[in-house]
Protein backbone atom coordinates (compact mmCIF):
# COMPACT_ATOMS: atom_id res chain seq x y z
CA UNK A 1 -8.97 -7.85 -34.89
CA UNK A 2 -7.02 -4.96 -34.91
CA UNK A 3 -3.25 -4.95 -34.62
CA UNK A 4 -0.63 -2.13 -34.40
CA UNK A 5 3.11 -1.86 -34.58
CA UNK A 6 4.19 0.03 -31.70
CA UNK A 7 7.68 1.79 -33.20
CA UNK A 8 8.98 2.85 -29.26
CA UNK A 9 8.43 -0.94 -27.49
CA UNK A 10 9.33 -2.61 -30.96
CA UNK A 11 6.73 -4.98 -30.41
CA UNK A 12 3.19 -5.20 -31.89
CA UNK A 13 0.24 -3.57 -29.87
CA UNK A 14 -3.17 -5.22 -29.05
CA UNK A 15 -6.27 -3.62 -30.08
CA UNK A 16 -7.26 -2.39 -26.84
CA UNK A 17 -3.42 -0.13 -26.65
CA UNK A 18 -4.38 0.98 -30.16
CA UNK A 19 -7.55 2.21 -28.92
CA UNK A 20 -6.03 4.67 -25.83
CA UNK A 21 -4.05 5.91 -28.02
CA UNK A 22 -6.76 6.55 -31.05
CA UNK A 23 -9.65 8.49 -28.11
CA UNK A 24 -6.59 10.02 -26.55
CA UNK A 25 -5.66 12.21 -29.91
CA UNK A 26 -9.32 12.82 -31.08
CA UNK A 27 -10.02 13.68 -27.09
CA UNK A 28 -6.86 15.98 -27.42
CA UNK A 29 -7.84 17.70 -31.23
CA UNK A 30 -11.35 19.23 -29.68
CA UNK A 31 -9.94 19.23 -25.81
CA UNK A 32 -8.30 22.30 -23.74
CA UNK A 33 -5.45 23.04 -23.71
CA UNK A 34 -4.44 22.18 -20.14
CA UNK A 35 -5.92 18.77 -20.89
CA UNK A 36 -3.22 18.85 -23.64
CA UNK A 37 -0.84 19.83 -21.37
CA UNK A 38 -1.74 17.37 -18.99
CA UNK A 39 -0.62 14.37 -21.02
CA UNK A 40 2.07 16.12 -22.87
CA UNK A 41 3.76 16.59 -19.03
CA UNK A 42 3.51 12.81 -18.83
CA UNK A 43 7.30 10.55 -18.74
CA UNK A 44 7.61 10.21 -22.84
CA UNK A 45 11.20 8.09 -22.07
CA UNK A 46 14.68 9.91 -21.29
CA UNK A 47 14.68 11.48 -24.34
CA UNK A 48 10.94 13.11 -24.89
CA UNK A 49 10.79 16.98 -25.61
CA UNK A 50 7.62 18.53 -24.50
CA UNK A 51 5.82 20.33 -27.32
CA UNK A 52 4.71 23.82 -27.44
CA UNK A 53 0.73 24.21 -26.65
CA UNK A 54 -0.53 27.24 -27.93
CA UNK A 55 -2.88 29.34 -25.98
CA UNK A 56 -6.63 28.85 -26.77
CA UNK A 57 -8.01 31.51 -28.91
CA UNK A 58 -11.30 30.80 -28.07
CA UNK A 59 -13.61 29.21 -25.34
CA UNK A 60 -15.80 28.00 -28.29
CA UNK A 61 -16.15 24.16 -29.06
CA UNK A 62 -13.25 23.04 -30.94
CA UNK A 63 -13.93 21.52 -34.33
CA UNK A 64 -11.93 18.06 -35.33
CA UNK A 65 -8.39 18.54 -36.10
CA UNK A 66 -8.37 22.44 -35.89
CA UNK A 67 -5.06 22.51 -34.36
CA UNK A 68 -2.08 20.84 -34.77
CA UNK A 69 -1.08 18.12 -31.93
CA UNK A 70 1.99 15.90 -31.49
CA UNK A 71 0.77 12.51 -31.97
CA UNK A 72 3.93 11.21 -31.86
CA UNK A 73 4.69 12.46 -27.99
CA UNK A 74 1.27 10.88 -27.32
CA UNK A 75 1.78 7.49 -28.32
CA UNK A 76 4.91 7.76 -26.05
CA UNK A 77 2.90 9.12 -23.14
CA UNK A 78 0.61 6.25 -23.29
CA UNK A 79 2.55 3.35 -24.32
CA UNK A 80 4.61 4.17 -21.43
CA UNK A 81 1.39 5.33 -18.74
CA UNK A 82 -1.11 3.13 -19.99
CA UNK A 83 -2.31 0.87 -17.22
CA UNK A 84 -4.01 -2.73 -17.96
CA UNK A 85 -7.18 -2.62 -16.20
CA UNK A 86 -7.66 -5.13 -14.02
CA UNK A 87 -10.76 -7.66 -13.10
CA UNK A 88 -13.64 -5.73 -11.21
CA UNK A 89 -14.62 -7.28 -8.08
CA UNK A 90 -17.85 -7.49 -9.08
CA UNK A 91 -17.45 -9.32 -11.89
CA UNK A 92 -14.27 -11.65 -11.02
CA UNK A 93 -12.04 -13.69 -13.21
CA UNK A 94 -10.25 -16.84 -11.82
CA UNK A 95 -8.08 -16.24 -9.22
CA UNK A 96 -5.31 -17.73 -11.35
CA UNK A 97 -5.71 -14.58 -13.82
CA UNK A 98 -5.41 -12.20 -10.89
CA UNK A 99 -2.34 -13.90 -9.87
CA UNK A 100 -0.73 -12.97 -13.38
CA UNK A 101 -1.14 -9.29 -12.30
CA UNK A 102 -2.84 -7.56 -15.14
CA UNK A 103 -6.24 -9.45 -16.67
CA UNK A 104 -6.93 -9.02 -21.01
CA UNK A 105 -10.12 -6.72 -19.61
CA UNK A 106 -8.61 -3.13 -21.33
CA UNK A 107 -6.57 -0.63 -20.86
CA UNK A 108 -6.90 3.26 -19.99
CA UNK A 109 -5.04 6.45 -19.34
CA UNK A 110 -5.06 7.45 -15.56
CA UNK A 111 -3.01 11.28 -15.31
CA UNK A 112 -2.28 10.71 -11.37
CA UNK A 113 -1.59 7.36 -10.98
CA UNK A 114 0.93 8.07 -13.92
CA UNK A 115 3.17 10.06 -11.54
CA UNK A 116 3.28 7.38 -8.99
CA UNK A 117 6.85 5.26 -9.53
CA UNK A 118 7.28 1.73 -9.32
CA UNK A 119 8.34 -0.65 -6.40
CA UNK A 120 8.42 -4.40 -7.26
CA UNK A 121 8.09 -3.88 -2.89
CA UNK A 122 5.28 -0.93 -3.16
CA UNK A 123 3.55 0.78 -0.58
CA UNK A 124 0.67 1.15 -2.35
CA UNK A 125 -1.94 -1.15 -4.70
CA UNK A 126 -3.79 -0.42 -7.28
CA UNK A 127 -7.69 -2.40 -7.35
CA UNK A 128 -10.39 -1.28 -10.47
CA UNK A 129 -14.11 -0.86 -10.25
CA UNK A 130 -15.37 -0.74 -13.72
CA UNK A 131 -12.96 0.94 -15.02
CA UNK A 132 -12.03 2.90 -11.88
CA UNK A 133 -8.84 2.73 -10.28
CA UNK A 134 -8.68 3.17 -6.53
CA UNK A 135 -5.23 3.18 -5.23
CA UNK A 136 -5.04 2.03 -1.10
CA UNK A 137 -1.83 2.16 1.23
CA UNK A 138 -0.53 -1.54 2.09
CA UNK A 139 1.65 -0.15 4.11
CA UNK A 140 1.80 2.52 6.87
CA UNK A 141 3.44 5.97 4.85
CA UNK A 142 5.47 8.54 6.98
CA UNK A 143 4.91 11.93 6.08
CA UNK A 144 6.87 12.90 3.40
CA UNK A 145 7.68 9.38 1.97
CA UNK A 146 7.27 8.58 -1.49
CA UNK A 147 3.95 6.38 -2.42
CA UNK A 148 4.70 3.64 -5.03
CA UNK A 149 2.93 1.11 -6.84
CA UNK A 150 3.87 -2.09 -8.98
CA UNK A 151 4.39 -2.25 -12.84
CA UNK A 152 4.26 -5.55 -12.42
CA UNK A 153 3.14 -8.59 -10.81
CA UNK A 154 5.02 -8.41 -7.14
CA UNK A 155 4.68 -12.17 -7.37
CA UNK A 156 6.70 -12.99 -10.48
CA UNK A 157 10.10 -14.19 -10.32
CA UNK A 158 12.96 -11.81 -10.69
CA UNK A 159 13.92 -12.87 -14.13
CA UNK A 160 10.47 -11.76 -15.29
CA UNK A 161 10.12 -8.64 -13.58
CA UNK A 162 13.24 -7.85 -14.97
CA UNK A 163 12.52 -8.34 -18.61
CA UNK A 164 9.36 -5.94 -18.45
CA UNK A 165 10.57 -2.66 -16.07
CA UNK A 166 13.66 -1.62 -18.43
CA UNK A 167 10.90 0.16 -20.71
CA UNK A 168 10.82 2.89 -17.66
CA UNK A 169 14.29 2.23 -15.92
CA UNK A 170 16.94 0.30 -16.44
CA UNK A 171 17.03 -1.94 -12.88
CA UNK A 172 14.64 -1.60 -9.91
CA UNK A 173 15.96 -1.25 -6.41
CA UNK A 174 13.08 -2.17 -4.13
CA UNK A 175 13.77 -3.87 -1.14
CA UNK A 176 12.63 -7.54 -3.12
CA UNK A 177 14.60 -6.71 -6.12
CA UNK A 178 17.80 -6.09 -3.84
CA UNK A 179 17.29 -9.29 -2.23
CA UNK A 180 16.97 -11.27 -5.15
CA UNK A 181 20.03 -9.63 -7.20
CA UNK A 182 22.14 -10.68 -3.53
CA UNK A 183 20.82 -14.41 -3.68
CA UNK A 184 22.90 -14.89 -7.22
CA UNK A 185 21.82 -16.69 -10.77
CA UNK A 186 21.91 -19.73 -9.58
CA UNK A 187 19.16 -19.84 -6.69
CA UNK A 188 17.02 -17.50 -9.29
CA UNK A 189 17.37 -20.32 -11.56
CA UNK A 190 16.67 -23.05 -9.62
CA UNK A 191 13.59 -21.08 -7.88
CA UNK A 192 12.23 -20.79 -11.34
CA UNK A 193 12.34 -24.20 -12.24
CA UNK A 194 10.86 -25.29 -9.02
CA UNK A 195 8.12 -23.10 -9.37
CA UNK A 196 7.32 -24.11 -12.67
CA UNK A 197 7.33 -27.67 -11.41
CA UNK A 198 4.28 -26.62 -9.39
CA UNK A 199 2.58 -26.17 -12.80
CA UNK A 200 1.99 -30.13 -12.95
CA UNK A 201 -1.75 -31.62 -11.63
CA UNK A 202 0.00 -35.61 -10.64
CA UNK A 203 2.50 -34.04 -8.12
CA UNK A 204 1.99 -36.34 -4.58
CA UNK A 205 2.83 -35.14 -1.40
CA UNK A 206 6.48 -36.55 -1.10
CA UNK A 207 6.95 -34.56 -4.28
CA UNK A 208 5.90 -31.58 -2.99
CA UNK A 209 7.51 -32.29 0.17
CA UNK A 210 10.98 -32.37 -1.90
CA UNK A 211 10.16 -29.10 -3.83
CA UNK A 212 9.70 -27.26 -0.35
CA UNK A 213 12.80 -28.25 0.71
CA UNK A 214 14.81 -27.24 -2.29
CA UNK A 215 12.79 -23.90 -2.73
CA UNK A 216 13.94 -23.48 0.60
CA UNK A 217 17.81 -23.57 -0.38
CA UNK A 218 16.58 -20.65 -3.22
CA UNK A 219 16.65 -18.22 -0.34
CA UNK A 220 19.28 -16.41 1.14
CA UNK A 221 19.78 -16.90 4.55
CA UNK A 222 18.78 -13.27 5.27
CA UNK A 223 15.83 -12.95 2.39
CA UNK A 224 12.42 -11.55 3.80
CA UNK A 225 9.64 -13.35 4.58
CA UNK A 226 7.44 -12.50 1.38
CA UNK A 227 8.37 -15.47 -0.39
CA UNK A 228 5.19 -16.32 -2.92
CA UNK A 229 6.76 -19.69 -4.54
CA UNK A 230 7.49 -21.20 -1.48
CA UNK A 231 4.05 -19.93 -0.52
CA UNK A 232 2.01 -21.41 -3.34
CA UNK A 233 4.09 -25.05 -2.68
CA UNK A 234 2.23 -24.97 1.05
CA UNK A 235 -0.68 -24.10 -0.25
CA UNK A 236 -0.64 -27.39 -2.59
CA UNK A 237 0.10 -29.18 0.45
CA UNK A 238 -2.65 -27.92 2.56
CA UNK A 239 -4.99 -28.48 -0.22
CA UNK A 240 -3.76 -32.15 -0.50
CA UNK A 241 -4.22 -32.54 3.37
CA UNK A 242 -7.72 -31.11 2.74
CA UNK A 243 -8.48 -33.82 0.28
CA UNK A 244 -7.09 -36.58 2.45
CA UNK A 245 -9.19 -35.56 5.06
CA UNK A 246 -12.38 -35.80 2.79
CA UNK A 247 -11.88 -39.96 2.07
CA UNK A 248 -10.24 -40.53 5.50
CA UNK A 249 -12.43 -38.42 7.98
CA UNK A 250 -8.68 -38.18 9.84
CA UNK A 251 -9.17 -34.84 11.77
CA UNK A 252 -5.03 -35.10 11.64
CA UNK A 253 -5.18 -34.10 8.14
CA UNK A 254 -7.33 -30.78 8.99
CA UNK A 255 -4.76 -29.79 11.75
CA UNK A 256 -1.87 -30.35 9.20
CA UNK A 257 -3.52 -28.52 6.19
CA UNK A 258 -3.89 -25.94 9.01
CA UNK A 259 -0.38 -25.18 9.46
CA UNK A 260 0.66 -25.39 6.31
CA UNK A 261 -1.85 -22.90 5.44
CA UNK A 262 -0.47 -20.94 8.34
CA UNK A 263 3.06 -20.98 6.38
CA UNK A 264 1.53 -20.15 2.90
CA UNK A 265 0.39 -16.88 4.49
CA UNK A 266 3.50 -15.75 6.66
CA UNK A 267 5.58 -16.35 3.24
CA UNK A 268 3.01 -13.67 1.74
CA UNK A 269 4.36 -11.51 4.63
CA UNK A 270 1.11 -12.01 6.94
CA UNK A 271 2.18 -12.16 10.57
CA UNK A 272 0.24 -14.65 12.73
CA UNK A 273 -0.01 -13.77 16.36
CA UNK A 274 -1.60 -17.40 17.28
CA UNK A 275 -0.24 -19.81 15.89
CA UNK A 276 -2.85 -22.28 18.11
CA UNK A 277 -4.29 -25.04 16.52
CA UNK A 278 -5.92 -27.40 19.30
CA UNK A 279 -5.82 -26.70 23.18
CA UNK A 280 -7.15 -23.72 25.56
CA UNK A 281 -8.55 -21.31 23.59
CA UNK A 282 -8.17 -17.24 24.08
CA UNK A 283 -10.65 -14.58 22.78
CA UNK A 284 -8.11 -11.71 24.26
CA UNK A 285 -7.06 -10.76 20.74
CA UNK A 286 -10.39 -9.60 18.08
CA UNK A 287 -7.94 -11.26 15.32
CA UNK A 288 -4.73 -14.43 14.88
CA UNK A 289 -2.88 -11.67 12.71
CA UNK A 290 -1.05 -8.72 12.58
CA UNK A 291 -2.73 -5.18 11.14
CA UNK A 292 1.39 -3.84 10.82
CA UNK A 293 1.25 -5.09 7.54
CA UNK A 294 -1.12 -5.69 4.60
CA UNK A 295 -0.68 -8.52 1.89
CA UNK A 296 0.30 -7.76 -1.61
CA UNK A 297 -1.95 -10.71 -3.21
CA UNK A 298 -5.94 -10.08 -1.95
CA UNK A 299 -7.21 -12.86 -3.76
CA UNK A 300 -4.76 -15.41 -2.22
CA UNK A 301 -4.43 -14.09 1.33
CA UNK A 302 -8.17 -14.02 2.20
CA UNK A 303 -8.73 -17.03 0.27
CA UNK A 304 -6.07 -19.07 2.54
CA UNK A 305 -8.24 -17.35 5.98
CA UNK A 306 -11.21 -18.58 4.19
CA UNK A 307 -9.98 -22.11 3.89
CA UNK A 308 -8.63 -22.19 7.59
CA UNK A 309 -11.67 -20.91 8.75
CA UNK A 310 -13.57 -24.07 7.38
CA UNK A 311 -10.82 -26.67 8.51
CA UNK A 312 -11.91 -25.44 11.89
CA UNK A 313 -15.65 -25.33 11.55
CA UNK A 314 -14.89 -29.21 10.71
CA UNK A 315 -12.60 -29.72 13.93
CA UNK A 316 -15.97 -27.68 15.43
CA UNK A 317 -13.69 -25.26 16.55
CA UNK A 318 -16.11 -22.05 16.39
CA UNK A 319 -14.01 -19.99 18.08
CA UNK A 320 -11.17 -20.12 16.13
CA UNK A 321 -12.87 -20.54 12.75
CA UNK A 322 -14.94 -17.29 13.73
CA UNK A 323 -11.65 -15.26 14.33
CA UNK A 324 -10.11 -16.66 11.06
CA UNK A 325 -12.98 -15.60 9.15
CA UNK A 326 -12.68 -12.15 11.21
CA UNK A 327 -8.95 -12.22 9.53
CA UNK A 328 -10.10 -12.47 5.97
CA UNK A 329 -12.45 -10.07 6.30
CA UNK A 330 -10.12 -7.86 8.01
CA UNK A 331 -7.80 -8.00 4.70
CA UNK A 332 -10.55 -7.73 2.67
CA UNK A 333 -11.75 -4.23 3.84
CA UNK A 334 -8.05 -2.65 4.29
CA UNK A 335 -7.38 -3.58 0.49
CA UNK A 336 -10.42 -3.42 -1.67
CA UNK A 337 -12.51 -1.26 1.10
CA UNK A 338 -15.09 -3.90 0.22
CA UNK A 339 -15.68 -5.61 3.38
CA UNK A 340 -18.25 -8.46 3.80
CA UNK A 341 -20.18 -8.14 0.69
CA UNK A 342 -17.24 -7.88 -1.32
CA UNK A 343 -15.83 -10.67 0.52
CA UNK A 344 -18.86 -12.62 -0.13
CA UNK A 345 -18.48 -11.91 -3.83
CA UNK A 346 -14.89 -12.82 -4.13
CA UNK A 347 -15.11 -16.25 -2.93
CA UNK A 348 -19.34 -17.25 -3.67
CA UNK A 349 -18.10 -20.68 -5.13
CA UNK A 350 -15.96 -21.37 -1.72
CA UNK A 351 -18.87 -20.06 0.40
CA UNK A 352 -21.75 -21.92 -1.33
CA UNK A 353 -20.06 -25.38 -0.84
CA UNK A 354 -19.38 -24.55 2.88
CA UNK A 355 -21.75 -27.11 5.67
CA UNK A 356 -24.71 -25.72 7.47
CA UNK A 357 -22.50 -24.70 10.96
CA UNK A 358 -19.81 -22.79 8.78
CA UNK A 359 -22.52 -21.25 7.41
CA UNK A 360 -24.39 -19.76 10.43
CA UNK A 361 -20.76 -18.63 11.50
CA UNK A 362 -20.60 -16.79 8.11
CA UNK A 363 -24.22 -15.17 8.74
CA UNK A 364 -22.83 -14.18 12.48
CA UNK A 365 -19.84 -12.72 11.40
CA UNK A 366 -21.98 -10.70 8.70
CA UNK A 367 -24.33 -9.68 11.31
CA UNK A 368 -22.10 -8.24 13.56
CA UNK A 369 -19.97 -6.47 10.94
């Protein structure tokens, strides 16, 4: 292995940084000038001085090292626009890595996305293909209104966040970052311990119970809606209720993993127009949420649609199973631009262990789409 001591982040590099940086001088010795250019125009820090490029001479190939080059400015430009490349849909890692934001799969130079600033709250999200990064609106942009992405992982808590972004800026002042500066040290703190409580496999369901409740007190009274680790704590309740339901055969349990699915999504900022779990059922609306907005966490969000579509394929509840599925879907193909075989991909260990009536729904729903 490979190690380098990175003199601007004070901290040692992996391989993988050491690499970027290794292609992006010999790319830049026997390159063009305006490729030169290019990443010398890159942020290189408060303090970086763009170096002189001198005209090319000729439009001959250049030979190794025929010119001089700042190495220097470029190890600035990419230890400070390098991007971690994330897991490929096609080939995915656990969702647990995606959670953590940026997977140990590479890293890479990208000139545009460079220019794009950060938003803990961003606009924008960033999703890889082998190695290509497509970057897709989450939200709908005005004219004129600046497109941002995250540094980091939207999901982490504040305290985190805030240890990586002063290598670009000293504080952020996204919407989330605001919020969480105004609910003091003291609910950050306890948030963070709460959440790292989740961490442990022998929690019951009183426990978790009594971690919802005191996550609750974490938030201001006026603190948005996209609240991930009060989110993940439903989500190891619905899960439990899921499990119940398995020894018990207590259809009870389905309709309360239900809803506290429900909650695990509208504290990832999904907006559910029918809230419905047993009674008259309506086909007026195609699907039970909102298009306004668009998840941060893929992986998460049409996993939890996934999982409420089979809790009502048990209840046989086609209906509403078909339009939850309809959902995930939905968030699928307005984030990766995947759609139903990307969908399928994603979650093939859910969807193989799914009963013979979920299934046809599945092969409907595909049919149709």
């Amino acid at each position: 292995m490979i190690i380098a001591f990175n003199f601007l982040t004070k901290k040692v590099d992996s391989s993988r940084h050491l690499e970027v940086i290794h292609k992006c001088v010999l790319k830049l010795s026997t390159g063009s000038d305006d490729a030169t250019r290019d990443v010398y125009d890159l942020y290189a820090g408060d303090d970086g001085q763009h170096s002189p490029v001198a005209p090319s001479r000729t439009k001959e190939p250049r030979n190794l090292f025929d010119r001089d080059i700042d190495a220097n400015r470029i190890e600035t430009a990419c230890s400070l626009n390098w991007f971690g490349i994330g897991a490929n849909p096609l080939g995915l890692a656990s969702v647990r890595q995606k959670n953590q934001g940026m997977s140990d799969l590479g890293c890479a130079l990208y000139l545009l996305p460079s220019y794009l600033n950060h938003a803990c709250a961003s606009n924008a999200q960033r999703f890889f293909f082998d190695g290509i990064m497509v970057i897709r609106a989450s939200r709908d942009i005005a004219s004129g209104t600046e497109i941002t992405h995250s540094y980091c992982s939207s999901e982490d808590a504040y305290q985190k966040r805030k240890q990586v972004l002063p290598k670009w800026f000293p504080e952020c002042d996204c919407s989330l970052c605001i919020q969480d500066r105004a609910a003091g040290n003291d609910r950050l703190s306890k948030r963070e311990s709460l959440t790292k409580r989740l961490d442990s496999d022998d929690l019951d369901i009183n426990e978790l119970f009594d971690i919802i409740e005191q996550l609750e007190t974490s938030y201001t009274t006026t603190y948005g809606s996209f609240r991930p680790a009060l989110s993940n704590a439903h989500l190891q309740v619905a899960r439990a209720f899921e499990s119940s339901y398995k020894y018990a055969q207590d259809n009870r349990f389905l309709q309360g993993a239900i809803q506290h699915y429900f909650i695990a999504l509208e504290t990832r900022e999904v907006k559910i127009i029918d809230h419905s779990i047993d009674g008259k059922k309506s086909n007026k609306k195609p699907l039970p949420i909102s298009k306004a907005i668009v998840p941060y966490n893929l992986n998460t969000c049409s996993f939890i649609c996934l999982a409420i579509f089979r809790c009502f394929s048990l209840l046989n509840d086609t209906l509403r199973a078909e339009r939850w599925l309809r959902a995930g879907l939905w968030i699928e193909s307005v984030t990766s631009g995947g759609g139903v075989r990307m969908f399928k991909l994603r979650h093939a260990t859910a969807l193989a262990q799914l009963d013979e009536q979920a299934s046809s729904l599945l092969a409907k729903v595909e049919a149709s789409a």
